[in-house]
Protein backbone atom coordinates (compact mmCIF):
# COMPACT_ATOMS: atom_id res chain seq x y z
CA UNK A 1 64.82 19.77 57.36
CA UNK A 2 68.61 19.77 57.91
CA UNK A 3 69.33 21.08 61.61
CA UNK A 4 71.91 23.90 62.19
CA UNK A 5 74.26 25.66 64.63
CA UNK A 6 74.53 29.44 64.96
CA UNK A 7 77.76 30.81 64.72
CA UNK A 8 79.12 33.88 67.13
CA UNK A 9 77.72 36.36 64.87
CA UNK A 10 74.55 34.55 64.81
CA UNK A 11 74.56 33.05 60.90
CA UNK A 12 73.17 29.83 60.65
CA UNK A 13 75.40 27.13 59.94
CA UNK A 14 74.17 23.71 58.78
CA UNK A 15 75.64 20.49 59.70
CA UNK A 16 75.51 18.59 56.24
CA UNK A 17 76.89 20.18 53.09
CA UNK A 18 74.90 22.01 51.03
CA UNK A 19 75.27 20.83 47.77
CA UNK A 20 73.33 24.24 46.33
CA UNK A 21 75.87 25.91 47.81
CA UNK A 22 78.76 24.30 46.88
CA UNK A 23 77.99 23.32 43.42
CA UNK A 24 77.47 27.19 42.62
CA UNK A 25 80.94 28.07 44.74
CA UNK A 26 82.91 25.83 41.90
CA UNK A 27 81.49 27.18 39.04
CA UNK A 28 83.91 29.54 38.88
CA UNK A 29 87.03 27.06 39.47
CA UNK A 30 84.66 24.59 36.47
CA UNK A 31 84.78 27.79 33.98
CA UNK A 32 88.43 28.13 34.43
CA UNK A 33 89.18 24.66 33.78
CA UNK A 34 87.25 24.70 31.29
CA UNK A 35 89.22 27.91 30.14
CA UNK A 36 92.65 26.46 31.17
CA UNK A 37 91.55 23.38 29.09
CA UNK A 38 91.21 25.19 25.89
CA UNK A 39 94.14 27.09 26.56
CA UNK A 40 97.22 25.68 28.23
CA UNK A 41 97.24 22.19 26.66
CA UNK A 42 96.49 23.15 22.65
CA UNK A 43 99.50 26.13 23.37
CA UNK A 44 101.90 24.28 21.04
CA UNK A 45 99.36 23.54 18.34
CA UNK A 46 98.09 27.85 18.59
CA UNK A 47 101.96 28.20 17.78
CA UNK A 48 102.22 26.06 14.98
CA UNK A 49 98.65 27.49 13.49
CA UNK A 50 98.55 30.90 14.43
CA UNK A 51 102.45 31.66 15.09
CA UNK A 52 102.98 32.12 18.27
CA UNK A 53 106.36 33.11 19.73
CA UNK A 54 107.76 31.68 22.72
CA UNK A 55 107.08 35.57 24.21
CA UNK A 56 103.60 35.20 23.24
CA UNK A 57 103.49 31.94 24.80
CA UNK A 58 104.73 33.20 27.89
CA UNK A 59 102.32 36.07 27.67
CA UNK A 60 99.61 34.21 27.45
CA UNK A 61 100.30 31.72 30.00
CA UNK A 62 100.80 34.96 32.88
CA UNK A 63 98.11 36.97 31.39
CA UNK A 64 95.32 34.76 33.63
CA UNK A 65 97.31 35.18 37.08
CA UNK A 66 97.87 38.82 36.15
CA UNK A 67 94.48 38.93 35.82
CA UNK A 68 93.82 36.73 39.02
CA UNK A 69 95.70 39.08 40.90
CA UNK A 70 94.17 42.28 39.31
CA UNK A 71 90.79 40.96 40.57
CA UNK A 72 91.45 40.39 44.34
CA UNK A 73 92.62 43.91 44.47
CA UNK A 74 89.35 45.30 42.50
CA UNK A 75 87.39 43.01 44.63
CA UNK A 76 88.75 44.23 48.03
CA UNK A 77 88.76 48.04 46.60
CA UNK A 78 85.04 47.48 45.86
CA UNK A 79 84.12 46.19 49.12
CA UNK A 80 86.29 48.22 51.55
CA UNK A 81 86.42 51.82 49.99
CA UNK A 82 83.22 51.72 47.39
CA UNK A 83 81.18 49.72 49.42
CA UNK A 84 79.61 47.82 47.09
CA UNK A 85 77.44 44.71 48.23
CA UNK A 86 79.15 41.02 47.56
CA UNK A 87 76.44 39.92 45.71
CA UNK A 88 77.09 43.07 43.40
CA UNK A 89 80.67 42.48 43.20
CA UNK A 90 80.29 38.68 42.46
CA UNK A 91 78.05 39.91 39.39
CA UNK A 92 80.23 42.14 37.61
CA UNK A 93 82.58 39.33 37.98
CA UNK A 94 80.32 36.87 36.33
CA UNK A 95 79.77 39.51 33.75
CA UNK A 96 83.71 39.49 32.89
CA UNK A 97 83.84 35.92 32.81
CA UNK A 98 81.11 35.46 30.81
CA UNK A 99 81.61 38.07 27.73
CA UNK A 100 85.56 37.55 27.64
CA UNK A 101 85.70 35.47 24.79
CA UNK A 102 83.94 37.76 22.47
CA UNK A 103 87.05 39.14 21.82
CA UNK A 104 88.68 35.92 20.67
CA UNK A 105 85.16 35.13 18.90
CA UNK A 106 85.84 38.20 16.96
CA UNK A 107 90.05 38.25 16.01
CA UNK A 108 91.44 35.04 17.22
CA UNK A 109 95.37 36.02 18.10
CA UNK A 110 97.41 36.02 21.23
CA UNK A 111 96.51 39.42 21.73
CA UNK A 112 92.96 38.46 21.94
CA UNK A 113 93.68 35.59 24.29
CA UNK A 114 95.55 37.08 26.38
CA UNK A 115 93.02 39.91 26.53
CA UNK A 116 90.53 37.51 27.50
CA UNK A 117 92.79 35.80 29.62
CA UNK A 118 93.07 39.13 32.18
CA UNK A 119 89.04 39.18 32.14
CA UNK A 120 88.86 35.66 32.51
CA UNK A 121 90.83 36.08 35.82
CA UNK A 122 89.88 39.21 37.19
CA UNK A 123 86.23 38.18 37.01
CA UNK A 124 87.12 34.55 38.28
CA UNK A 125 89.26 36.02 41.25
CA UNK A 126 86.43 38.15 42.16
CA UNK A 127 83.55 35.75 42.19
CA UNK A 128 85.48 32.93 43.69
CA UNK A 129 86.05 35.28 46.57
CA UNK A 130 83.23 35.81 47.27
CA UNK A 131 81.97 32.34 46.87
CA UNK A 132 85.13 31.01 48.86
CA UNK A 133 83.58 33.20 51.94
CA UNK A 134 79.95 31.78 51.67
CA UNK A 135 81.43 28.84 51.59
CA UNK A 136 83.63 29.38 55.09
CA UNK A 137 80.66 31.33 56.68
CA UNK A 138 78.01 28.71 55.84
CA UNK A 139 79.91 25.97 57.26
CA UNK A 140 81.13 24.80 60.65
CA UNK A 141 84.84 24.38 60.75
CA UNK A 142 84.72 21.31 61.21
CA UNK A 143 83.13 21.06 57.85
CA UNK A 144 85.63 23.07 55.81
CA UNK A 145 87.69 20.64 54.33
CA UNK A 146 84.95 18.32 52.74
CA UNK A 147 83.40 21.62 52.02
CA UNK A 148 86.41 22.37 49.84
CA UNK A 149 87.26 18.71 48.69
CA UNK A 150 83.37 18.73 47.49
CA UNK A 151 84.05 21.68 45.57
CA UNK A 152 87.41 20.26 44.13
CA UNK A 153 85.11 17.12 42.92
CA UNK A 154 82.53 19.85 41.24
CA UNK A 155 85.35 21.94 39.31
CA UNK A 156 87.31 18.94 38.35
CA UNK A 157 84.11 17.46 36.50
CA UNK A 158 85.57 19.72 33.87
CA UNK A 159 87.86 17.26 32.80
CA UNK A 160 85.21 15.65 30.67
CA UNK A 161 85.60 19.07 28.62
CA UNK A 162 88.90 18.33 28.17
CA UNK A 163 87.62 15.15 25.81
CA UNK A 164 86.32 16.96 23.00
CA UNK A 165 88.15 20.11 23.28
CA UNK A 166 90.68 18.90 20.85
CA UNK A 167 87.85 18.19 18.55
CA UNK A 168 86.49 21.59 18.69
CA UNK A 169 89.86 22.76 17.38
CA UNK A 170 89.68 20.70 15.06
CA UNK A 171 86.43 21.72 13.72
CA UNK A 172 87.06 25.63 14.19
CA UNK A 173 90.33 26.43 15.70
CA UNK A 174 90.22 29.69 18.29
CA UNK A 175 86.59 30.73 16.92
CA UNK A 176 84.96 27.43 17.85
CA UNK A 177 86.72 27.31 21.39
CA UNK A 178 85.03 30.84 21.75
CA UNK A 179 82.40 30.06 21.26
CA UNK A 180 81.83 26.93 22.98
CA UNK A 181 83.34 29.27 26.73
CA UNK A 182 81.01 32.32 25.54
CA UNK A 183 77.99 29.55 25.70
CA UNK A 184 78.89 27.76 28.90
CA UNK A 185 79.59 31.08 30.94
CA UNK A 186 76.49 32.70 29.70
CA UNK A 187 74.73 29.95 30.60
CA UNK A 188 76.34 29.22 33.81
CA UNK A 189 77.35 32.82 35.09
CA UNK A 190 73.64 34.23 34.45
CA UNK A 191 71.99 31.73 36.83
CA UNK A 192 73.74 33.12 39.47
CA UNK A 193 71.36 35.88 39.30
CA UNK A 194 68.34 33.16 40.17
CA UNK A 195 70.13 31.17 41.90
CA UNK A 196 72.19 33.06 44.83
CA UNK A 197 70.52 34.88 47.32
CA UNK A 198 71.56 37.59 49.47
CA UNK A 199 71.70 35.90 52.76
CA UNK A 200 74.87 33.90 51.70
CA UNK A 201 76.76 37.09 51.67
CA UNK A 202 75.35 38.84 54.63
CA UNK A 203 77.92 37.68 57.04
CA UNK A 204 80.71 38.58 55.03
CA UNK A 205 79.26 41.67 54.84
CA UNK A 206 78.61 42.43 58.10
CA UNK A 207 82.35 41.32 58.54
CA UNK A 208 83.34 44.13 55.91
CA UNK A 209 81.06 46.84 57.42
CA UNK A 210 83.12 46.01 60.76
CA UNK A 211 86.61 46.47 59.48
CA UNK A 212 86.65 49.59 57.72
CA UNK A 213 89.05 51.57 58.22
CA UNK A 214 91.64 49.01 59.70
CA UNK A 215 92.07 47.65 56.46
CA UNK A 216 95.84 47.29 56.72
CA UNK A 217 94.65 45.25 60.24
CA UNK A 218 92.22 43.24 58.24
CA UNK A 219 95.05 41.18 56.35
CA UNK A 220 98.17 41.61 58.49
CA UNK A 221 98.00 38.62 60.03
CA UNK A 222 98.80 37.01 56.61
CA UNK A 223 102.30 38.09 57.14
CA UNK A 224 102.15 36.57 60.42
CA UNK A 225 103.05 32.73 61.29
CA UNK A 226 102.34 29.97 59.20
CA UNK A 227 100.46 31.66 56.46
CA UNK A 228 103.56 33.42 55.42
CA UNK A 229 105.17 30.28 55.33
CA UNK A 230 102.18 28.86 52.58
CA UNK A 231 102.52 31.60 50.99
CA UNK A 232 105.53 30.69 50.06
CA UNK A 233 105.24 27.55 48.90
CA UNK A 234 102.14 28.49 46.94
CA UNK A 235 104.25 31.32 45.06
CA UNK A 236 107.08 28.39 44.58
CA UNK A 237 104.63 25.99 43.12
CA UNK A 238 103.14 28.44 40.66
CA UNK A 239 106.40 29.37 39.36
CA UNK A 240 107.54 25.75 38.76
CA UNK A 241 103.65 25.38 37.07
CA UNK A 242 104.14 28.00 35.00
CA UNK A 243 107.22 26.76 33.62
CA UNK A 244 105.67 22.87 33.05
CA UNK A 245 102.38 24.75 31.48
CA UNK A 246 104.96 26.57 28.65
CA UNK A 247 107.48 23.67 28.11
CA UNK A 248 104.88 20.40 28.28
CA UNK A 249 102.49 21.76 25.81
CA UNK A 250 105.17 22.49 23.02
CA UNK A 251 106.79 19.45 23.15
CA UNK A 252 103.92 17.29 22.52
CA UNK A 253 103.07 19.44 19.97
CA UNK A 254 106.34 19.17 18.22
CA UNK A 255 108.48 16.36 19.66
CA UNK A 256 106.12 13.96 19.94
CA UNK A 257 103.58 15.42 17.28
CA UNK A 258 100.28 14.79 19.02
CA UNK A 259 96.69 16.06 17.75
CA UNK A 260 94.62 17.95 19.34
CA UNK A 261 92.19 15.43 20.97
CA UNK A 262 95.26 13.45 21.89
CA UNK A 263 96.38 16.14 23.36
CA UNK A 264 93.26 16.99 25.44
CA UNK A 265 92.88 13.65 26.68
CA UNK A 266 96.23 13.47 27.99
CA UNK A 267 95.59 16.85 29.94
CA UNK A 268 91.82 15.52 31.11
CA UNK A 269 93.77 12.05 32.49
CA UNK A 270 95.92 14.50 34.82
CA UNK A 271 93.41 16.68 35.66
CA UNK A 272 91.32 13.59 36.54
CA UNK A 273 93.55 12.55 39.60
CA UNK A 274 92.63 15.84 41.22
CA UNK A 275 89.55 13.97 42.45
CA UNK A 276 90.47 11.40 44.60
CA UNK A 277 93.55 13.73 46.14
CA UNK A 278 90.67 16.23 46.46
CA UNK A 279 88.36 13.72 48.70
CA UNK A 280 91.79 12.60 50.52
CA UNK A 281 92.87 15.92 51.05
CA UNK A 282 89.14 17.08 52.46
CA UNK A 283 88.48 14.08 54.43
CA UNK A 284 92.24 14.19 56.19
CA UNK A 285 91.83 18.12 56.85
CA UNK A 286 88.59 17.35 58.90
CA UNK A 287 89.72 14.57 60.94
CA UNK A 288 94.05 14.62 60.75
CA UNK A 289 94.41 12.41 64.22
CA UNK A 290 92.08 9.71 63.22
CA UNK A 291 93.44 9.81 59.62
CA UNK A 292 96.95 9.82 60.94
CA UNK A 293 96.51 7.49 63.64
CA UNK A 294 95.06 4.66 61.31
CA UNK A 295 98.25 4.88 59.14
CA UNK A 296 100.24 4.43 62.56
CA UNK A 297 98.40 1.72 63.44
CA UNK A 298 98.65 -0.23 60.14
């Protein structure tokens, strides 16, 4: 059995990763890849099939952090002033993940997908949250970033989706993507109700129960030091992502008049090189000296 440490507020910590853990804390960041496959990289060909505007487009492309943020709010509503358990929470999120493409299944437009879009991140931002905390609670510190990097490795697996999801538009445009995300989230979102137990939530909880009523308290220190700092940056990089999501799509739809499946395979080789960063990334968070010191010393 794997030994374990005991954290201040007495929640057992174990010293190896738990792969149980982790692979069910990416599913979320999987489904949206998968999502973000089908959506971002076939924009230019929805434009040239269903007629798109360049509004739409842009629509589209903001309706899924719109939605993101939507869902941290709900999420943090729930918790602090409804008091609903995480667990709870974490399941109405899978439920909006999981039945958001029946609207696209039904009228394929860029209504629809943005529609689905908002659900898609709404219910992503709000299990991922609460998966993200399991994830910092059930770990050591000194585990966190190959905690993380092993999840990065989990939800970037998804770039094998990105292989035949040019084929699937081939076969049936916007229904057939629909369908294939109503099929994997059902599938995925509903073991969650087997699969995670209570006791990955309880110290988050407990943590919750603690701070109500200093919720203002509870995230000013955001605002304070560094973190405002990273916030920064993360707001600067999703602005210049944004703009590369609505301008790279459309030209190798039209400039360079690529199918579909070429397409997706030139999104899945990107997204591909997210692995070894990933494991880089994890490994150097854990251990920066020794990391940094062996580039010194070479």
């Amino acid at each position: 059995p794997l030994s374990a440490v005991t954290d201040d507020e007495g929640v057992a910590l174990t010293k190896t990763l738990d792969l149980r853990l982790l692979a069910t804390a990416a599913f979320p960041g999987f489904f949206g890849f998968i999502n973000f496959a089908s959506v971002v990289p076939l924009m230019g060909l929805y434009a040239r099939d269903y007629g798109f505007s360049v509004l739409a487009q842009g629509v589209v492309l903001s309706s899924l952090q719109v939605g993101w943020c939507a869902g941290l709010v709900i999420f943090n509503v729930l918790a602090l002033s409804v008091r609903l358990p995480t667990r709870t929470i974490v399941a109405v999120g899978c439920i909006l993940c999981a039945m958001s493409p029946v609207v696209l299944l039904v009228f394929p437009a860029a209504e629809t997908v943005a529609f689905m879009q908002v659900c898609q991140g709404t219910g992503n931002a709000m299990v991922s949250t609460g998966m993200q905390g399991a994830i910092v609670r059930g770990f050591p510190s000194h585990l966190h970033g190959r905690a993380f990097a092993a999840q990065s490795v989990f939800i970037s697996a998804g770039a094998a989706y990105g292989l035949v999801v040019g084929q699937l538009y081939d076969f049936g445009r916007l229904r057939a993507l629909a369908a294939a995300l109503l099929g994997i989230g059902c599938l995925g979102f509903s073991s969650y109700i087997c699969v995670v137990p209570e006791s990955w939530f309880r110290a988050r909880d407990a943590a919750v129960k603690k701070d109500r009523g200093q919720e203002c308290g509870r995230f000013s220190h955001i605002l304070r030091g560094p973190q405002a700092g990273l916030l920064a940056c993360a707001f600067l990089s999703a602005f210049l992502l944004s703009s590369y999501w609505t301008a790279i799509p459309t030209a190798l739809a039209r400039e360079f008049e690529m199918s579909a499946v070429a397409v997706s395979i030139f999104w899945s080789g990107l997204e591909a090189g997210k692995i070894c960063c990933s494991v880089l990334g994890g490994i150097t968070a854990d251990c920066p000296e020794d990391c940094c010191g062996s580039v010194v010393a070479r």
